[in-house]
Protein backbone atom coordinates (compact mmCIF):
# COMPACT_ATOMS: atom_id res chain seq x y z
CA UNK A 1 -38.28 68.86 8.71
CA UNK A 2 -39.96 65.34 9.28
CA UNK A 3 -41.80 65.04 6.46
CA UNK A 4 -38.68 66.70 4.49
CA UNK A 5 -36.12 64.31 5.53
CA UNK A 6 -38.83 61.31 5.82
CA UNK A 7 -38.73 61.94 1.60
CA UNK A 8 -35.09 61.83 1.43
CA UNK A 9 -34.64 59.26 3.48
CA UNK A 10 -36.85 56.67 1.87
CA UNK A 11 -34.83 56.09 -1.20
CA UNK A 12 -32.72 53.99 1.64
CA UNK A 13 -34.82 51.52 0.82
CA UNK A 14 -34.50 51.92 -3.31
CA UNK A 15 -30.56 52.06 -2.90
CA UNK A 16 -29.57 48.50 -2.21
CA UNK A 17 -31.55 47.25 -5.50
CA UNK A 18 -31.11 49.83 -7.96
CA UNK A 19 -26.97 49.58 -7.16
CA UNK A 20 -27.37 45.55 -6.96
CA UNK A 21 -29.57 46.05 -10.58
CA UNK A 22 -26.67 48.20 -12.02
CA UNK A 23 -23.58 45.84 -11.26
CA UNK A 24 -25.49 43.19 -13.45
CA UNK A 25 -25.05 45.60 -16.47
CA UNK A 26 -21.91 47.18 -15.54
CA UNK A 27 -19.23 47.19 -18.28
CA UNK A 28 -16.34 45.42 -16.28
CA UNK A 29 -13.96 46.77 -18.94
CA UNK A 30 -14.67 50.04 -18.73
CA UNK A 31 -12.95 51.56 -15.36
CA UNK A 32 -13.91 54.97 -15.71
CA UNK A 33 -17.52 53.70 -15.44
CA UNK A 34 -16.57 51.60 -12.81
CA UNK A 35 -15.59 54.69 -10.89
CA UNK A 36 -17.38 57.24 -11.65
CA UNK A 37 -20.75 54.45 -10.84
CA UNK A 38 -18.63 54.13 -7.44
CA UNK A 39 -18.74 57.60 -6.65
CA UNK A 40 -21.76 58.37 -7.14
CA UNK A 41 -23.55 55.47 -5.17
CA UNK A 42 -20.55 56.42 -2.20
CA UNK A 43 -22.90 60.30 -2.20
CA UNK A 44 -26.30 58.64 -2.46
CA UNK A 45 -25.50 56.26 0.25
CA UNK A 46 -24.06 59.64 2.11
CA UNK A 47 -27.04 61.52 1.32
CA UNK A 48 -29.69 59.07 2.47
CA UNK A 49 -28.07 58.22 5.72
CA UNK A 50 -27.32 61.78 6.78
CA UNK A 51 -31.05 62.40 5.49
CA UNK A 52 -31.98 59.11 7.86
CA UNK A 53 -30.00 61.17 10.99
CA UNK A 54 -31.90 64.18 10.40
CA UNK A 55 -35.28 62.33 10.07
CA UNK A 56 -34.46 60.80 14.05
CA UNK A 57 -33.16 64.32 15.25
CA UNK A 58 -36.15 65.99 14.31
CA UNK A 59 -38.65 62.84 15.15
CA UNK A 60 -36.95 63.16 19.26
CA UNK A 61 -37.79 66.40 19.00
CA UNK A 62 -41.38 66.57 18.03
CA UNK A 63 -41.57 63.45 20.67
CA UNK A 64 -40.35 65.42 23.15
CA UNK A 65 -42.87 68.61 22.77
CA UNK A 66 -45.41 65.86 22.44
CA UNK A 67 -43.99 64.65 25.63
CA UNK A 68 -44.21 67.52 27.54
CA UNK A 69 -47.30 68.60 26.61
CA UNK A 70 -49.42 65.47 27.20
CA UNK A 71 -48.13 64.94 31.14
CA UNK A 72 -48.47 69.01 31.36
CA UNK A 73 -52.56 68.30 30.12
CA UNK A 74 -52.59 65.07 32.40
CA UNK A 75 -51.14 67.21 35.06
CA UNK A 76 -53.81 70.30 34.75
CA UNK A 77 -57.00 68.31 33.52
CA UNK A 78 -56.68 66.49 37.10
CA UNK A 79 -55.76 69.13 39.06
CA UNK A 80 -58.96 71.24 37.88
CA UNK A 81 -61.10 68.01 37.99
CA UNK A 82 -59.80 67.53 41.87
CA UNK A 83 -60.80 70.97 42.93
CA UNK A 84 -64.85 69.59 42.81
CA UNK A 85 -65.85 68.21 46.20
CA UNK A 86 -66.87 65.53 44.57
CA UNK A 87 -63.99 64.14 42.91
CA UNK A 88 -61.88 61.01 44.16
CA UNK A 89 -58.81 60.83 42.11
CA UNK A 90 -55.77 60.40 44.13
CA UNK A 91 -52.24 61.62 43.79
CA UNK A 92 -51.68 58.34 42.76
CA UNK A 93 -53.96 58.18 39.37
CA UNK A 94 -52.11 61.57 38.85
CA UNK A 95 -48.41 60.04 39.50
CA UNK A 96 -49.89 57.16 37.15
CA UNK A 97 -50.86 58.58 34.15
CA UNK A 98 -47.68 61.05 34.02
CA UNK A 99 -45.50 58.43 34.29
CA UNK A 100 -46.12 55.14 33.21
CA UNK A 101 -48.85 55.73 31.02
CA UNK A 102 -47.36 58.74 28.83
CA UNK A 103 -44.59 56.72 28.42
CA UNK A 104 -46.72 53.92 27.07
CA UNK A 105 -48.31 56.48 25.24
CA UNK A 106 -44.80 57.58 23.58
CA UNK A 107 -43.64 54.28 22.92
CA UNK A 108 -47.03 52.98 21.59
CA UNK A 109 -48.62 55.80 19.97
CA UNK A 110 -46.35 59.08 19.42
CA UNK A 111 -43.23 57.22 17.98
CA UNK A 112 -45.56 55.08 15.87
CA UNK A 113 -46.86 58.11 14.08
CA UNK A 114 -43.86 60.19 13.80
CA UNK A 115 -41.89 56.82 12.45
CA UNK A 116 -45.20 56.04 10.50
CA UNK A 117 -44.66 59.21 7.95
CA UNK A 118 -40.98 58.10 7.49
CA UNK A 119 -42.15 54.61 6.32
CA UNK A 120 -45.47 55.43 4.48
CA UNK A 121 -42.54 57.63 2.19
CA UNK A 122 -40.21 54.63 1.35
CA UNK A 123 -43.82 52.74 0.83
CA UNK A 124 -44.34 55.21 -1.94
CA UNK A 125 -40.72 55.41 -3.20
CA UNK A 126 -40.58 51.78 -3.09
CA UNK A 127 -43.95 51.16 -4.78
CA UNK A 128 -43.37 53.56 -7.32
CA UNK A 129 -39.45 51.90 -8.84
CA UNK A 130 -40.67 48.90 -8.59
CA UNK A 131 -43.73 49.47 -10.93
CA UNK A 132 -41.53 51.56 -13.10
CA UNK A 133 -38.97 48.87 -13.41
CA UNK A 134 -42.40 46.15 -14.27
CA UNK A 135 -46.22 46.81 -14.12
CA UNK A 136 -47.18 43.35 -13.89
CA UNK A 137 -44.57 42.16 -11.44
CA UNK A 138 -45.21 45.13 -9.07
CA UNK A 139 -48.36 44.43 -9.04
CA UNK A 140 -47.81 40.69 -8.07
CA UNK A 141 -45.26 42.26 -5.50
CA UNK A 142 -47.60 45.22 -3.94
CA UNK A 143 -50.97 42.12 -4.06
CA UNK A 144 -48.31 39.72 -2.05
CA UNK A 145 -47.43 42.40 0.30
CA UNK A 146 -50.98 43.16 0.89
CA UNK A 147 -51.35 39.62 2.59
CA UNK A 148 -48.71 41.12 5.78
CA UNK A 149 -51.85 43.49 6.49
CA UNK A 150 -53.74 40.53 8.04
CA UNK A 151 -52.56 39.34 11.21
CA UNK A 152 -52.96 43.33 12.28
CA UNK A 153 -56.53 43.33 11.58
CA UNK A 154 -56.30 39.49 13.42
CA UNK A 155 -55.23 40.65 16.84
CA UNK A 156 -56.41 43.99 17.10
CA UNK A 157 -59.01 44.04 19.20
CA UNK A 158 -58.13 41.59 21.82
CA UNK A 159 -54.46 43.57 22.00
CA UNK A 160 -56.44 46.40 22.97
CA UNK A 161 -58.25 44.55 26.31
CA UNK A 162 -55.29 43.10 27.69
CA UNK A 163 -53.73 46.32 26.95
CA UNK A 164 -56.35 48.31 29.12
CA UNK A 165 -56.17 44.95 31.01
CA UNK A 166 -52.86 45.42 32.01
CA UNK A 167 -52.89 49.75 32.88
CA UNK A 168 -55.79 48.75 35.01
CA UNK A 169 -53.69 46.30 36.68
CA UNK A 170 -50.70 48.87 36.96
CA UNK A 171 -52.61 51.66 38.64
CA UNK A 172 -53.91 49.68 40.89
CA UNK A 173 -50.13 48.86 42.32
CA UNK A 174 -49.39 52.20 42.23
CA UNK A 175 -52.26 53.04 44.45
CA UNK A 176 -51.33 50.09 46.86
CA UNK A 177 -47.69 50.87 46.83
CA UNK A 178 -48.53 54.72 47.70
CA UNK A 179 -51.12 53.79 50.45
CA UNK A 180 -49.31 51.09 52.28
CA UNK A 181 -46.13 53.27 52.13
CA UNK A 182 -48.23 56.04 54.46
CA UNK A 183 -49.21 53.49 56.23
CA UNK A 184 -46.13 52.20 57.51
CA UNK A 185 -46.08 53.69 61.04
CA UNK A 186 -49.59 51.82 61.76
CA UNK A 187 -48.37 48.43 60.09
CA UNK A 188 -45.31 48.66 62.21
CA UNK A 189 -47.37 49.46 65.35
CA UNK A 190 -50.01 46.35 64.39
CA UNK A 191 -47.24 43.84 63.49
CA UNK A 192 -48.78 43.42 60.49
CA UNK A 193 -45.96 44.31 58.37
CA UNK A 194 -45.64 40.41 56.60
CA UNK A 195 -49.45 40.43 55.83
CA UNK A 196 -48.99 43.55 53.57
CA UNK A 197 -45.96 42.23 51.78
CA UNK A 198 -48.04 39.43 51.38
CA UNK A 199 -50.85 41.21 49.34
CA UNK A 200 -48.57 43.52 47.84
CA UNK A 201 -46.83 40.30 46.26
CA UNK A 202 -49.94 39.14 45.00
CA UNK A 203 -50.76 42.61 43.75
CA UNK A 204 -47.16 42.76 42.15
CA UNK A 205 -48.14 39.27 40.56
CA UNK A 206 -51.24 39.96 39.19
CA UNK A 207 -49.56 43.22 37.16
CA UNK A 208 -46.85 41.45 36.07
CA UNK A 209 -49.04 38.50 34.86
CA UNK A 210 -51.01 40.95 32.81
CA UNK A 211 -47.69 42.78 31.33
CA UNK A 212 -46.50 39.01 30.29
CA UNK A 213 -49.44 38.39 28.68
CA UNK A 214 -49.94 41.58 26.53
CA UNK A 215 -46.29 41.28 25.79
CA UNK A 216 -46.32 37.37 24.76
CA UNK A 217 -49.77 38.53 22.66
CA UNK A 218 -47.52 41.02 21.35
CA UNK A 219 -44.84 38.68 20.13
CA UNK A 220 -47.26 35.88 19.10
CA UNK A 221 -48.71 38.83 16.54
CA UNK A 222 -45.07 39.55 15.34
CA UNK A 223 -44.45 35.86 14.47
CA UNK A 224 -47.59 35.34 12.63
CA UNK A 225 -46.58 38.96 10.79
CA UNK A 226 -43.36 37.48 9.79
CA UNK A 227 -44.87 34.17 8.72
CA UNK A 228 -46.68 36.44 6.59
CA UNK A 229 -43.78 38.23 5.80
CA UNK A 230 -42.10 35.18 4.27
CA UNK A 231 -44.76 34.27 1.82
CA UNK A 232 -44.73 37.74 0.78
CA UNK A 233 -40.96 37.58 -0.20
CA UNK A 234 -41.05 34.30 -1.77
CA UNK A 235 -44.12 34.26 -3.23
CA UNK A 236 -43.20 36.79 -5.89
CA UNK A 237 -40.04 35.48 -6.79
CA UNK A 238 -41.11 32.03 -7.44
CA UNK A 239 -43.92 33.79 -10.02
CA UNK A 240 -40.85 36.21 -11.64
CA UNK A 241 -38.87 32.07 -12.23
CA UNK A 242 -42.15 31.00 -14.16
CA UNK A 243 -42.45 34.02 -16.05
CA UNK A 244 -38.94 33.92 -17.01
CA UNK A 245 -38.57 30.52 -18.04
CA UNK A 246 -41.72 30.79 -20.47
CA UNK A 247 -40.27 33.65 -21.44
CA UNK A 248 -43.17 35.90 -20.62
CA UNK A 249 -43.26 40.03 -19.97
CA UNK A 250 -39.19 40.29 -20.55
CA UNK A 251 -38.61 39.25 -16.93
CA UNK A 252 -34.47 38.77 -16.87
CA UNK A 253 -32.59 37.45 -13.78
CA UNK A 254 -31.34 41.41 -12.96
CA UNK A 255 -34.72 42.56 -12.71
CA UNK A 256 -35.33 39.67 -10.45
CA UNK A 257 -32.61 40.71 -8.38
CA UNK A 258 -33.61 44.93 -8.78
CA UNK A 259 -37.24 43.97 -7.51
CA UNK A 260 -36.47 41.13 -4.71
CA UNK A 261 -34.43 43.99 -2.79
CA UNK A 262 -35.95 46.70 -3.92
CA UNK A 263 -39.86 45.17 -3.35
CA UNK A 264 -38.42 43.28 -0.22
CA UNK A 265 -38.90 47.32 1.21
CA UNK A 266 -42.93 47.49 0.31
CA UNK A 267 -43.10 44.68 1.96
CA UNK A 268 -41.16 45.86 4.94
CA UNK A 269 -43.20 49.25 4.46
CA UNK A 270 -46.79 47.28 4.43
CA UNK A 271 -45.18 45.06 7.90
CA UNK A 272 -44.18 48.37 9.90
CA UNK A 273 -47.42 50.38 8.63
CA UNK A 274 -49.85 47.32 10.20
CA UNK A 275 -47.58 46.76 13.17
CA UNK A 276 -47.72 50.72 14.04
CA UNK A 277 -51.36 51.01 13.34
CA UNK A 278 -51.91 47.89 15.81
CA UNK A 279 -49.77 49.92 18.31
CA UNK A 280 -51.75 53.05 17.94
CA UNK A 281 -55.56 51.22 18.59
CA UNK A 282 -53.79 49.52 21.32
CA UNK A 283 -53.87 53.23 23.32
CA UNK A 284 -57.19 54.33 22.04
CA UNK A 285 -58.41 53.73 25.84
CA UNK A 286 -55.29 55.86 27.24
CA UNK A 287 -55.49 58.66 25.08
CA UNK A 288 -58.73 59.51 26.55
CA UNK A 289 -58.21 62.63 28.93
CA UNK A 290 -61.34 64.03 31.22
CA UNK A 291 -61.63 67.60 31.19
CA UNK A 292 -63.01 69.49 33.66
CA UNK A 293 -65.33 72.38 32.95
CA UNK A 294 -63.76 74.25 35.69
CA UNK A 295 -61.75 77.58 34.22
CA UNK A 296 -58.13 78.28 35.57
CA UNK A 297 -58.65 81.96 36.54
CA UNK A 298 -55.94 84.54 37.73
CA UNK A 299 -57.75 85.95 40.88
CA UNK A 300 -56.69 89.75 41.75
CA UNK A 301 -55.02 90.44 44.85
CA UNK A 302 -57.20 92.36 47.93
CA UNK A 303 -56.60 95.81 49.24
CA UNK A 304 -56.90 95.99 53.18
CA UNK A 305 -57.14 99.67 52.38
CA UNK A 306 -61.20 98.65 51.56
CA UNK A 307 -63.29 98.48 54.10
CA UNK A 308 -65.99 95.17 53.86
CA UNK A 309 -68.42 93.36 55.82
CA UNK A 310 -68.65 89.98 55.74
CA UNK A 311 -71.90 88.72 55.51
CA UNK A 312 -73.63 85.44 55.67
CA UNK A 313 -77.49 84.93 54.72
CA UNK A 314 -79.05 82.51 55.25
CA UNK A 315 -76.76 79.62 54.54
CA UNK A 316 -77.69 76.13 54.94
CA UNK A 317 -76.01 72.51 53.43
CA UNK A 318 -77.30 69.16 53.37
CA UNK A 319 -75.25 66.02 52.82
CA UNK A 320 -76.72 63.28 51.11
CA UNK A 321 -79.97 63.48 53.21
CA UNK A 322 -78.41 65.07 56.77
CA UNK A 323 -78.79 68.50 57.46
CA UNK A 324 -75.82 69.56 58.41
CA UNK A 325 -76.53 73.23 59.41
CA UNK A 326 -79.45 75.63 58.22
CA UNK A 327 -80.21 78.98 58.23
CA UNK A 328 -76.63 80.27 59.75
CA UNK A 329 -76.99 84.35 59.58
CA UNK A 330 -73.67 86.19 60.46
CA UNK A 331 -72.18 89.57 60.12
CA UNK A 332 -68.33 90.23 60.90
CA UNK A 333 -66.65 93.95 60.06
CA UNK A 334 -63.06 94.62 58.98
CA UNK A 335 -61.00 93.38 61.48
CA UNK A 336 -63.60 91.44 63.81
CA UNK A 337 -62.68 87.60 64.89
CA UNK A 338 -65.08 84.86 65.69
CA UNK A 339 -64.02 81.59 67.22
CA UNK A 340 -66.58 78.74 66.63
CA UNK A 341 -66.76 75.56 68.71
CA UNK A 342 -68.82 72.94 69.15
CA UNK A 343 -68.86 69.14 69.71
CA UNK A 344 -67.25 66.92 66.96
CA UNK A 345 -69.07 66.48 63.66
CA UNK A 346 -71.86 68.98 63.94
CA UNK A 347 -70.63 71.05 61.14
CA UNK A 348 -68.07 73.37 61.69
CA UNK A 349 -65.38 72.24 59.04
CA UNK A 350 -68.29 72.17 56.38
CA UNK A 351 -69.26 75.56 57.12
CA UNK A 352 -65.45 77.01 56.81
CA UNK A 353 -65.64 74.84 53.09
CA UNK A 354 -68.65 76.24 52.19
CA UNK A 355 -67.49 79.75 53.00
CA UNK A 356 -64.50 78.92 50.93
CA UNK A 357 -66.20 77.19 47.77
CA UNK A 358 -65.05 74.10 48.49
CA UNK A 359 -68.70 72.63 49.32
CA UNK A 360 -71.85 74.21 47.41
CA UNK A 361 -74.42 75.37 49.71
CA UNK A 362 -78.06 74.36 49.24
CA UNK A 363 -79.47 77.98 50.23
CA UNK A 364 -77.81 81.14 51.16
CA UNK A 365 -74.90 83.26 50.40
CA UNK A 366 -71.30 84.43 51.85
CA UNK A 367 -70.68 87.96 50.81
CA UNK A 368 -68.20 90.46 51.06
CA UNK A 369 -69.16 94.29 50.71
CA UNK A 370 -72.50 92.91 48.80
CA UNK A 371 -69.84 90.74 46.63
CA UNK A 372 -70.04 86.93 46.56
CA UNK A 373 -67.07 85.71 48.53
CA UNK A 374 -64.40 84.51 45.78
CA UNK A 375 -60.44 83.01 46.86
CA UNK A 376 -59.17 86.60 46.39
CA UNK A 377 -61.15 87.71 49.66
CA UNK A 378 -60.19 84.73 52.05
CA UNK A 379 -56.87 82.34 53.10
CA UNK A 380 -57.82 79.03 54.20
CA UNK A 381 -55.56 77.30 56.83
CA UNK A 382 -56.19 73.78 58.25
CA UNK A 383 -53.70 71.81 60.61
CA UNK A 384 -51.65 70.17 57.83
CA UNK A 385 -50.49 73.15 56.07
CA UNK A 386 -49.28 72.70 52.23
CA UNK A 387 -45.57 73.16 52.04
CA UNK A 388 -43.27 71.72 49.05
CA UNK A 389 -39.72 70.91 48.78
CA UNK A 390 -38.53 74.11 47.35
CA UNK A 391 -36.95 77.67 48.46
CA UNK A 392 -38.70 79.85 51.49
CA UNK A 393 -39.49 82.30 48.91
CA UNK A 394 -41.27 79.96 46.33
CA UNK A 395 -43.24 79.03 48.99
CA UNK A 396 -44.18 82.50 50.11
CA UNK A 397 -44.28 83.87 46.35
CA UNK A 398 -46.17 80.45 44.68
CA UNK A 399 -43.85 81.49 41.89
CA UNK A 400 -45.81 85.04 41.61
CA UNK A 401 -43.41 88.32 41.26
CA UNK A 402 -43.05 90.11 45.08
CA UNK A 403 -40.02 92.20 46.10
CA UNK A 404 -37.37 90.78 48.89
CA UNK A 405 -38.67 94.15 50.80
CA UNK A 406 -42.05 92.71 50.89
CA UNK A 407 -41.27 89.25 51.39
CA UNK A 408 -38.94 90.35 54.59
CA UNK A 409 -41.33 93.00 56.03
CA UNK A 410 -44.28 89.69 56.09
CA UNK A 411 -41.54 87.80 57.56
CA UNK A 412 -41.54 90.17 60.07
CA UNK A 413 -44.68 90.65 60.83
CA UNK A 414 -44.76 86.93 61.83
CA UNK A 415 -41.70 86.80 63.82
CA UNK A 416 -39.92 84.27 61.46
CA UNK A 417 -36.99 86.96 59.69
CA UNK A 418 -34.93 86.78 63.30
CA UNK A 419 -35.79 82.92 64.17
CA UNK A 420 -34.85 80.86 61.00
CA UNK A 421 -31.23 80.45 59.52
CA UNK A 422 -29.74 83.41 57.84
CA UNK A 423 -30.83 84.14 54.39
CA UNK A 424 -34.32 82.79 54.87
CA UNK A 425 -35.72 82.93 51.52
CA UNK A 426 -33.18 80.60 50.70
CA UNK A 427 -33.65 78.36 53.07
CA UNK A 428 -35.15 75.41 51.26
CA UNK A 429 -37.95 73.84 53.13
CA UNK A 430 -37.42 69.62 52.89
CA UNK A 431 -40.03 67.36 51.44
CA UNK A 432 -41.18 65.87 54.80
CA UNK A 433 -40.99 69.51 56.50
CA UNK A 434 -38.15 68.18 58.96
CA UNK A 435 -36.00 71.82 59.06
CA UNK A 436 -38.90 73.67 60.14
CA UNK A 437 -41.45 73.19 63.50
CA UNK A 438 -45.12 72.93 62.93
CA UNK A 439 -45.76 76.57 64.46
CA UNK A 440 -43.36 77.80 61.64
CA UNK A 441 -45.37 75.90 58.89
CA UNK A 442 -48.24 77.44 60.12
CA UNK A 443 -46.69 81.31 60.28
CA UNK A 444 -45.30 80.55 56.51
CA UNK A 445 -48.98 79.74 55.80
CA UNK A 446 -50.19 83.44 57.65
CA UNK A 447 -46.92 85.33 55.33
CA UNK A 448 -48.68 83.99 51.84
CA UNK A 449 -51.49 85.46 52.96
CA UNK A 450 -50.64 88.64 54.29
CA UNK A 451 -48.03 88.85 51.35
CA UNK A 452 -51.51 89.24 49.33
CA UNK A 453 -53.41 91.43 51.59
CA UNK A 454 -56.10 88.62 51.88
CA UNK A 455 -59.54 90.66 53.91
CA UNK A 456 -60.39 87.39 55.73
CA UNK A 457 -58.71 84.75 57.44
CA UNK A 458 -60.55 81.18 57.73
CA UNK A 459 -58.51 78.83 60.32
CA UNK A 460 -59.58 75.34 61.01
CA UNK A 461 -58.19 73.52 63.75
CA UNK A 462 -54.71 74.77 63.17
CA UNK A 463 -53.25 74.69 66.51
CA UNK A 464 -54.70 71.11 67.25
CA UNK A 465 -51.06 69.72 66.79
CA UNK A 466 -48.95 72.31 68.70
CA UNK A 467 -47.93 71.87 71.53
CA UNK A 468 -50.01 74.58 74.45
CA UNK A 469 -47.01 77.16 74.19
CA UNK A 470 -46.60 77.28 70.45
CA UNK A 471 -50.73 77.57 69.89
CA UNK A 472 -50.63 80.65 72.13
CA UNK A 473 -48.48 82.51 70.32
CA UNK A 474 -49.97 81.64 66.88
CA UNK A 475 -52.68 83.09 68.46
CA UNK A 476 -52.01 86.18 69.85
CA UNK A 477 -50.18 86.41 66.48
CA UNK A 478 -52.83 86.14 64.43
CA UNK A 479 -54.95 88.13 66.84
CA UNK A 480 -53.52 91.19 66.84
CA UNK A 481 -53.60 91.13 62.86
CA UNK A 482 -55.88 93.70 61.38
CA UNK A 483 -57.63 90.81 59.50
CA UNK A 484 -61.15 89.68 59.85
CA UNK A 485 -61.03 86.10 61.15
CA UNK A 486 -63.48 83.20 61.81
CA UNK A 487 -61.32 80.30 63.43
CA UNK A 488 -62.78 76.70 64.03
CA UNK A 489 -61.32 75.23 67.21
CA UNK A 490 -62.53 72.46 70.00
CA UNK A 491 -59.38 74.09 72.34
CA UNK A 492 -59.44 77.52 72.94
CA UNK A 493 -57.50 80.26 75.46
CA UNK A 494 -60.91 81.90 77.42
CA UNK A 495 -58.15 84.76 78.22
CA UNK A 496 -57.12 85.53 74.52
CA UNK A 497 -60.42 85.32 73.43
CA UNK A 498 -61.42 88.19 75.97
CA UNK A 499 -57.93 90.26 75.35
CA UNK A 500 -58.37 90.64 71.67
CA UNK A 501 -62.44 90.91 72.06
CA UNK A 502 -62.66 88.18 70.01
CA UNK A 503 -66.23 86.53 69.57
CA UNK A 504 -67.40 82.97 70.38
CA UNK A 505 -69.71 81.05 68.05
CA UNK A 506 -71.29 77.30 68.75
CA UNK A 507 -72.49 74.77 66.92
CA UNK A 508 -75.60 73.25 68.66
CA UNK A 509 -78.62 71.64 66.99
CA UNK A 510 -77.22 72.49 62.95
CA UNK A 511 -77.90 76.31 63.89
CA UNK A 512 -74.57 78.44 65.02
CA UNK A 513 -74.90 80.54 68.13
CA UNK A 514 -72.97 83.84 69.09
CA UNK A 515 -72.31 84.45 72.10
């Protein structure tokens, strides 16, 4: 449809001169021609403009697929990238690039091409009367409008640093706007709040300086393009006068008039064509997108009908060039639970990540039933459990098809059915988690993965921000689960641990111990 209508729409750009070029040899006298030469310029006019409509429906639409599908790789390529230990982009580069730089990708780069077909057409239309209506001054026309090519190839280059100049700038506000925001409760408590406005001024300056600049770059480059522009028009016509006053290649003052409106549109044509190709380099730095090589795989769901061992060979990690534990040997059966303790930084957390995948061991394996241990064998809970502003049931489900008599029965099963409002997989859960307690966060974190008969829970630190009564019965809770469970925790109920025969495991010396 764009290229369809971009045809029929670029005789918009014919119309004006070959009407203007047919009133010079119009037979006043004669009415009927009059008319009848009314009418049908009235349904060209009609035809081109309605063609011109189409041409922009069907150009926002192809924008908008184009929209959605760049932030939805922006989106995905980060995500995937993130899931590497190694990575360090932020929320914020994510927030970033979905925003602010897709829309300077739209407005710089996908309208430019879509528009660009639509013009390169009523170039060729264009091009193609005016050499029918005179070889020699169409040429002279298309050779002047060659010159408005120039002060594209001029700027190019330097458009495109202050361009990456300026996104550089922008993310970096972003990122100090995000940080200093979830900062605020330390900033208040420092009295430090005017020294951060303070550097996020400057910050603010320094962005906007660069947009000013690219922008007044940008309009210095339009000027010189309509200097340009002006020879371009004049040039021609001033040739076409000394042609026809010595007489030379029949040039009459109607085919002046014809090919000053009519080529006044290559021109135009040549203008837009250099100005959207300057537009396009300028986001040949933003159209870049890292990929990760990491696969997005559908992971089956367990069976707690199997019965596996979980068993850990060998496993050791360095860090850099700290050992942080070597040689950890462990075996757990269905249903057994191991608490591991130990002083602060020895190792513990690492050792639940590389369980998980998270971190890579440098020796050893984590198996289950002689199977490396993958994410459909485990649930991973830390203190600040992952909750988002959306329905109890999308964030039991994670959008995945379970029945409300599954949902309630895991509900249950961790007391929350009879202790939050009624209709609970309604309830929507607020952004900043303020309609539920953190005991309830961390239940709704057990339900997902009950709900998907996960073999082995992994629990770090997750009652290190309840309160004594609420951590007790998370525990017992998750204690009398059927699960296999290896919990990291520097707080710990001696009695529970002895009720539910639950193991102890320290870290001393990078080796764990059991007890």
């Amino acid at each position: 449809m764009i290229i369809l209508f971009s045809i029929t729409s670029s005789f918009e750009g014919v119309l004006n001169g070959y009407v203007m070029g047919q009133v010079v040899k119009l037979d006043f006298k004669d009415i009927s021609k009059i008319f009848m030469f009314a009418i049908v310029a009235f349904f060209a006019y009609v035809i081109t403009y309605l063609s011109v409509l189409g041409f922009m429906l069907a150009g926002q639409k192809a924008i908008q697929h184009l929209n959605q599908q760049l932030k939805q790789e922006y989106f995905e390529s980060a995500f995937l990238r993130s899931l590497k230990v190694q990575s360090r982009e932020s929320s914020a580069d994510v927030i970033n690039n979905v925003t602010s730089v897709a829309k300077q990708i739209e407005e710089s780069y996908f309208t430019p091409l879509i528009y660009g077909i639509q013009v390169f057409a009523t170039f060729v239309s264009t091009t193609f009367v005016v050499l029918k209506i005179s070889l020699v001054m169409g040429l002279i026309y298309i050779a002047f409008s060659s010159l408005s090519l120039i002060p594209g190839y001029i700027g190019q280059k330097k458009l495109n640093v202050k361009a990456s100049t300026w996104r550089n700038a922008n993310a970096n506000l972003v990122t100090k706007m995000k940080d200093y925001f979830q900062g605020r409760r330390e900033i208040y408590n420092y009295n430090v709040i005017n020294n951060f406005f303070v550097s996020l001024k400057r910050t603010i300056g320094f962005e906007e300086e660069k947009y000013t600049k690219l922008n007044n770059y940008q309009y210095f480059l339009r000027i010189l393009a309509g200097m340009f522009a002006v020879l371009t028009f004049l040039g021609p016509i001033f040739v076409a006068l000394v042609f026809a006053q010595n007489h030379l290649f029949s040039i009459t003052a109607s085919m002046i008039v014809t090919l000053s409106l009519t080529a006044n549109h290559v021109v135009t044509s040549l203008s837009d064509i250099a100005k959207f190709q300057t537009s396009i380099q300028s986001t040949k730095a933003l159209r870049k997108i890292k990929y990760s090589d990491e696969k997005l795989k559908e992971v089956p769901l367990g069976d707690s009908n199997e019965s596996e061992n979980l068993v850990v060979s060998d496993l050791s990690v360095d860090i850099g060039r700290k050992t942080i534990f070597q040689n950890i040997n462990l075996t757990l059966h269905p249903g057994e639970k191991l608490l591991i303790t130990g002083k602060s930084g020895v190792g513990k957390t690492t050792f639940l990540q590389t369980l998980s995948g998270i971190i890579k061991p440098n020796y050893g394996t984590a198996k289950l039933n002689n199977k490396l241990l993958t994410p459909a064998d485990y649930t991973y809970i830390s203190q600040n459990v992952w909750l988002f502003s959306d329905t109890l049931r999308n964030n039991l489900t994670l959008f995945e098809s379970f029945t409300d008599k599954e949902l309630i029965a895991v509900l249950k099963k961790v007391e929350l059915w009879d202790e939050l409002p009624q209709d609970p997989l309604q309830m929507v859960i607020k952004e900043d988690h303020s309609n539920i307690s953190g005991g309830q966060a961390q239940r709704i974190a057990i339900a997902r993965g009950l709900l998907r008969k996960k073999k082995i829970y992994l629990l770090d630190e997750i009652t290190s921000s309840l309160d004594q009564e609420n951590a007790t019965e998370i525990r017992e809770l998750i204690y009398r689960l059927p699960i296999t469970m290896i919990e990291v925790a520097h707080n710990y109920n001696e009695d529970l641990l002895n009720k539910y025969h639950v193991k102890i495991g320290k870290f001393e010396k990078n080796r764990l111990n059991i007890e």
